[in-house]
Protein backbone atom coordinates (compact mmCIF):
# COMPACT_ATOMS: atom_id res chain seq x y z
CA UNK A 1 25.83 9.85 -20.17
CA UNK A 2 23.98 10.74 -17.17
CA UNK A 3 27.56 10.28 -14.59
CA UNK A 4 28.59 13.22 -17.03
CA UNK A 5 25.47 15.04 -16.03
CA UNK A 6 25.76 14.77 -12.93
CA UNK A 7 29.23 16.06 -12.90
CA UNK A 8 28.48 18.90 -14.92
CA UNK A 9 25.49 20.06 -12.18
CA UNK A 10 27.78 19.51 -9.63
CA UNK A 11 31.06 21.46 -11.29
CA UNK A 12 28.09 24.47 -12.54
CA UNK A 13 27.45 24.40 -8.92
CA UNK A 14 30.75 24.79 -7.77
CA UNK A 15 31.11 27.73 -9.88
CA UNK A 16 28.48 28.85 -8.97
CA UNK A 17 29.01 29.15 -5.37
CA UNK A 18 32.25 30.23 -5.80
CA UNK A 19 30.86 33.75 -7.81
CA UNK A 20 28.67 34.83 -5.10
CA UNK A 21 30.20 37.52 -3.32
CA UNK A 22 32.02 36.84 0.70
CA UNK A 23 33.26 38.69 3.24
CA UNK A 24 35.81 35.85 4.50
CA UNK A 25 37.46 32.93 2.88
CA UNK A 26 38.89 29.92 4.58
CA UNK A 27 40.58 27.41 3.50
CA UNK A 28 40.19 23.74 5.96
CA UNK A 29 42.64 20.28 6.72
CA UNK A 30 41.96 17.18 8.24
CA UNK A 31 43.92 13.79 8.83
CA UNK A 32 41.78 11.24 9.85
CA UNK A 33 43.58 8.05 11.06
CA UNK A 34 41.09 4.82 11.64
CA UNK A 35 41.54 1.27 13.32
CA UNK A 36 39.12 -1.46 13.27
CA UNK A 37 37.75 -3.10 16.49
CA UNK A 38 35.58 -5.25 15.12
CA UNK A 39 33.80 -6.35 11.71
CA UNK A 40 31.80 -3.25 12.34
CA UNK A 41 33.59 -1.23 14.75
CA UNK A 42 36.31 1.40 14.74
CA UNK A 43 37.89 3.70 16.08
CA UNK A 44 38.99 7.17 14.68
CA UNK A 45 41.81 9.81 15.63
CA UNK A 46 41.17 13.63 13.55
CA UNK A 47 43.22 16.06 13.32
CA UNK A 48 41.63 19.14 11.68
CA UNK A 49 43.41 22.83 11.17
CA UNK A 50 41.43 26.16 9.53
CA UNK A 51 42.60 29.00 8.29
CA UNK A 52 40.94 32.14 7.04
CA UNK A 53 42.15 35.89 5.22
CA UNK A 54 43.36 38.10 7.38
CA UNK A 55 42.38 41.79 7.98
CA UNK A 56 42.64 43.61 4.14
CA UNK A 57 43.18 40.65 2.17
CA UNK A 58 41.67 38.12 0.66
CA UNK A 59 44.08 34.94 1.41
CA UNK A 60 42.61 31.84 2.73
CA UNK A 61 45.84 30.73 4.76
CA UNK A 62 46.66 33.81 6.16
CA UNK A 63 45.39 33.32 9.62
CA UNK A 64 44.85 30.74 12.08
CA UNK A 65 41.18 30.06 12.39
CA UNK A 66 41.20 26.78 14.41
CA UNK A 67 42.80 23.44 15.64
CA UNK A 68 40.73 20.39 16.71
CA UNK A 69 42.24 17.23 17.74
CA UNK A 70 38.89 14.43 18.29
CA UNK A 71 37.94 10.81 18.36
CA UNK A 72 35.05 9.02 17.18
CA UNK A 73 33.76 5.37 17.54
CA UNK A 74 31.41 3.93 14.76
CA UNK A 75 29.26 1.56 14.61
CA UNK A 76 28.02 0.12 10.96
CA UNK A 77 24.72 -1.09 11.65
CA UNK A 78 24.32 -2.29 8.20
CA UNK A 79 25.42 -0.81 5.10
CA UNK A 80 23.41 1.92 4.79
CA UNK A 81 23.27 3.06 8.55
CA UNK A 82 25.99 3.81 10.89
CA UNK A 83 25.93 5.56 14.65
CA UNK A 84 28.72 7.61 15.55
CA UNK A 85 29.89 8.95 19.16
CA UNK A 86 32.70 11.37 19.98
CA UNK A 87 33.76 11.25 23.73
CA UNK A 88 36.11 13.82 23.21
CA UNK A 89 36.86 16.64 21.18
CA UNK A 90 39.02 19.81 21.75
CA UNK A 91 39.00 22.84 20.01
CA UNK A 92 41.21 25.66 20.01
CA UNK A 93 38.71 28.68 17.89
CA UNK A 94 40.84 32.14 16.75
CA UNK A 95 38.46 35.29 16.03
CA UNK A 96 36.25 35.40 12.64
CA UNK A 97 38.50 38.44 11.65
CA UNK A 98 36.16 40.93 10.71
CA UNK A 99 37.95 44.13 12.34
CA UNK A 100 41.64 44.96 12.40
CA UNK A 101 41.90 44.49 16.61
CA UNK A 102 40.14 40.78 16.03
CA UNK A 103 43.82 39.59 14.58
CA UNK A 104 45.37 40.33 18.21
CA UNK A 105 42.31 38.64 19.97
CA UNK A 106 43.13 35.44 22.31
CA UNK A 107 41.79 32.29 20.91
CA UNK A 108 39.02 30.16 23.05
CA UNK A 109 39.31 26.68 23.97
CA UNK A 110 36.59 24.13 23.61
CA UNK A 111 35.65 20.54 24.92
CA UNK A 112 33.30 18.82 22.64
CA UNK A 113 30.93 15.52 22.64
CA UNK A 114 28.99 14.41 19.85
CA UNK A 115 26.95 12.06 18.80
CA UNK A 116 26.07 11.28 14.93
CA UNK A 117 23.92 9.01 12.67
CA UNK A 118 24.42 8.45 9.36
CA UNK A 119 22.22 6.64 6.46
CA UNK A 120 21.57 6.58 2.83
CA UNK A 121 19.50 5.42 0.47
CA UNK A 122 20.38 3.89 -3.09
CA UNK A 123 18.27 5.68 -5.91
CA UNK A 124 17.21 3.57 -8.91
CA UNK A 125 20.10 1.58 -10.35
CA UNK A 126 22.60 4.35 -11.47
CA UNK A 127 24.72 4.22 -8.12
CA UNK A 128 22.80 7.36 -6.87
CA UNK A 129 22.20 8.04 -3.34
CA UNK A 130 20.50 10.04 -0.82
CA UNK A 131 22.74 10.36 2.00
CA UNK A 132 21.36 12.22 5.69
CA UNK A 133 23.26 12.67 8.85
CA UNK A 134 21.58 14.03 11.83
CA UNK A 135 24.17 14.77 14.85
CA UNK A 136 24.45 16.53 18.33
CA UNK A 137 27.19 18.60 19.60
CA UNK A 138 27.72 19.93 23.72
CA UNK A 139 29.98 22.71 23.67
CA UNK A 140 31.92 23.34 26.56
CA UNK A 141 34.11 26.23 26.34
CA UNK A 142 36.62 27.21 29.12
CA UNK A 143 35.85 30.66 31.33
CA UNK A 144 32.57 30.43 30.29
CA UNK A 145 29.86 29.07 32.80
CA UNK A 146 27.38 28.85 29.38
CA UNK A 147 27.55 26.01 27.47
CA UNK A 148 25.87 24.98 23.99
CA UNK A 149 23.99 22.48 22.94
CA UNK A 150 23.72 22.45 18.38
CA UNK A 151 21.73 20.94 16.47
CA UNK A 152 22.67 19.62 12.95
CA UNK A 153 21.05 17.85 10.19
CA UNK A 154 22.33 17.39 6.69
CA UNK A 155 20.78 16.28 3.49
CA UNK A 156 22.61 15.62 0.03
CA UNK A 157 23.49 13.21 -2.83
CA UNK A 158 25.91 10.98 -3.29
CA UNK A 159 27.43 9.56 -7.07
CA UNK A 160 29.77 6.76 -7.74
CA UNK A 161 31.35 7.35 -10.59
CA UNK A 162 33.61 4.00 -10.25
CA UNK A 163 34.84 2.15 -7.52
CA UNK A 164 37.42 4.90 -6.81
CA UNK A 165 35.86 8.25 -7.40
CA UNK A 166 32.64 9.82 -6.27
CA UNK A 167 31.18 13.00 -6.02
CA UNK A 168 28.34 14.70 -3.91
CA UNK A 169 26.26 17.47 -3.05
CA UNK A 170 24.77 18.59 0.43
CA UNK A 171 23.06 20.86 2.35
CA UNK A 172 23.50 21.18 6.19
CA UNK A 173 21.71 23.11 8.77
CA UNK A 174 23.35 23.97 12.27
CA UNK A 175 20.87 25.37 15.33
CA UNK A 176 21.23 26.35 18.57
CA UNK A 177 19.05 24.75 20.86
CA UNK A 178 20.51 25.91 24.43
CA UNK A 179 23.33 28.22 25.54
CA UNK A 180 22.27 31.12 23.39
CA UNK A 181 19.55 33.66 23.06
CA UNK A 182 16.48 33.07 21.28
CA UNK A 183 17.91 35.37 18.34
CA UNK A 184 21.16 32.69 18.03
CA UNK A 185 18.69 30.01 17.18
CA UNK A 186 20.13 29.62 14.03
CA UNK A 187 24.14 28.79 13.86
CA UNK A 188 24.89 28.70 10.38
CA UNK A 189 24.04 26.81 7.12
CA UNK A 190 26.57 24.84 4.50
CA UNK A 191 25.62 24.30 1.28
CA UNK A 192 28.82 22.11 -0.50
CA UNK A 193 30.22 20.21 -3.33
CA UNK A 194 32.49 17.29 -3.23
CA UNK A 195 34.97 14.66 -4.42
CA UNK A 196 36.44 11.73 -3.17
CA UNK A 197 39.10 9.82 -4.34
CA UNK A 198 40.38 6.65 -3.10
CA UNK A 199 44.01 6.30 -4.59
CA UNK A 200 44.96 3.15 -2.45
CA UNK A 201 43.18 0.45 -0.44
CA UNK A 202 43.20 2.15 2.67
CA UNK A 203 43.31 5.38 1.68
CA UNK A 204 41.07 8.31 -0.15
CA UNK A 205 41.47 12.08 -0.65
CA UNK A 206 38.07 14.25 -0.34
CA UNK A 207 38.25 17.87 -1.63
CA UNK A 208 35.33 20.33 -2.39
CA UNK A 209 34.12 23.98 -1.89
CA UNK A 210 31.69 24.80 1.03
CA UNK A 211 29.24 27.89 1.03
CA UNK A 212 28.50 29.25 4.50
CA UNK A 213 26.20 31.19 5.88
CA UNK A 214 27.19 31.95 9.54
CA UNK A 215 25.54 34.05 12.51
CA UNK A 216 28.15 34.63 14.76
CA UNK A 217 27.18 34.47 18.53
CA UNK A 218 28.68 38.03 19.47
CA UNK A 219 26.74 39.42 15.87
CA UNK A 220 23.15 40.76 14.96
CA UNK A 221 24.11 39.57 11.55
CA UNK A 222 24.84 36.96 9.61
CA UNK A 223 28.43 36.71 6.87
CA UNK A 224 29.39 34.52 4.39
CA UNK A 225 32.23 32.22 4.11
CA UNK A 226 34.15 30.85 0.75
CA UNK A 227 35.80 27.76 2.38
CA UNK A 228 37.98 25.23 0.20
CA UNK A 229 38.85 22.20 1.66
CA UNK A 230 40.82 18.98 2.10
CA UNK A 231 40.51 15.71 4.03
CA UNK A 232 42.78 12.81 4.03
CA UNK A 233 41.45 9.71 5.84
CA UNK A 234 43.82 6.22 5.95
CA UNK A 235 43.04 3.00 7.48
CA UNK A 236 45.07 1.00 9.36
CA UNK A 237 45.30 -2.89 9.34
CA UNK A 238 43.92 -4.59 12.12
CA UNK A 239 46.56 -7.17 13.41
């Protein structure tokens, strides 16, 4: 009774966010391929692509939005806590299209390190959890002498329905803590909704709807975002 609860909150949620009115909607893909080093090492290779609606329409794939090609390294402390580093990251960012002339814009290119940790925290007995990840980001992007240094820091829940299929909510706060003026503080917020489904051994779908409220750095003013998404993360065998 109460994993149907739970996944009624969760799909009213959805729905929920989905009503509110957006200006843009965007629709996100990532591969994630990962090897193990050790017992509680690995190594990741992403490959991410976003699109968004273009000028007068309201189609998710119309545009190009962005391209990021990344690895990460993590390191499972212990089942509930895990530190993550990305050496490298590059990012290739189109225009939020929110005038005509922003379709025929140039897209920026961006070098990225980050560093992450993750942890959670079983609640009770009903598989449950509070799940946090606090992470830092230098952005480096090309022809510009300014770089940024974010800020971000989620909080959500986590349910395991069964071994195979689990479903969370989160909220996640981005902030701008050099690079920008003091008005750019604040980057944008997610609130999301998610489910995960692992349909082999060493391999699991994730889909979900994301919320966003975004203050671009070249705006006085914040939009929102209606962004659909889906990740697709295998594991490799270690020989």
């Amino acid at each position: 009774m109460f994993q149907f609860k739970l996944l009624f909150l969760v799909t009213a949620w959805m729905l929920i966010a989905i009503s509110v009115r957006t200006q843009h909607n965007n629709a996100w893909f990532r591969a994630t391929l990962s090897y193990p080093l050790t017992t509680k090492l690995k190594a990741d290779g992403e490959l991410q692509h976003r699109r968004q609606s273009g000028w007068g329409n309201n189609n998710p794939v119309n545009r190009h939005l962005m391209f990021t090609l990344r690895n990460w390294i993590h390191y499972q402390h212990s089942p509930d806590l895990k530190f993550s580093v990305s050496p490298f990251g590059y990012f290739y960012h189109y225009r939020v299209i929110e005038h005509e002339a922003d379709e025929m814009l140039s897209p920026v290119r961006e070098y990225r390190i980050s560093a992450a940790i993750d942890w959670q925290h079983l609640l009770g007995s009903r598989r449950l959890y509070m799940v946090t990840r606090s992470a830092g980001e230098y952005r480096m992007f090309m022809g510009n002498p300014v770089h940024i240094t974010r800020l971000r820091s989620r909080l959500g829940f986590r349910h395991e329905i069964n071994k195979q299929v689990r479903i969370g909510l989160y909220d996640e706060l981005f902030m701008n803590v050099s690079g920008v003026t003091r008005n750019h503080f604040y980057d944008h917020n997610r609130i999301a909704t998610n489910l995960e489904y692992d349909f082999s051994k060493s391999c699991k779908l994730e889909t979900g709807y994301i919320f966003v409220d975004r203050l671009l750095p070249y705006n006085e003013y914040a939009i929102r975002e209606s962004n659909v998404y889906v990740n697709l993360s295998c594991r490799l065998k270690k020989r």
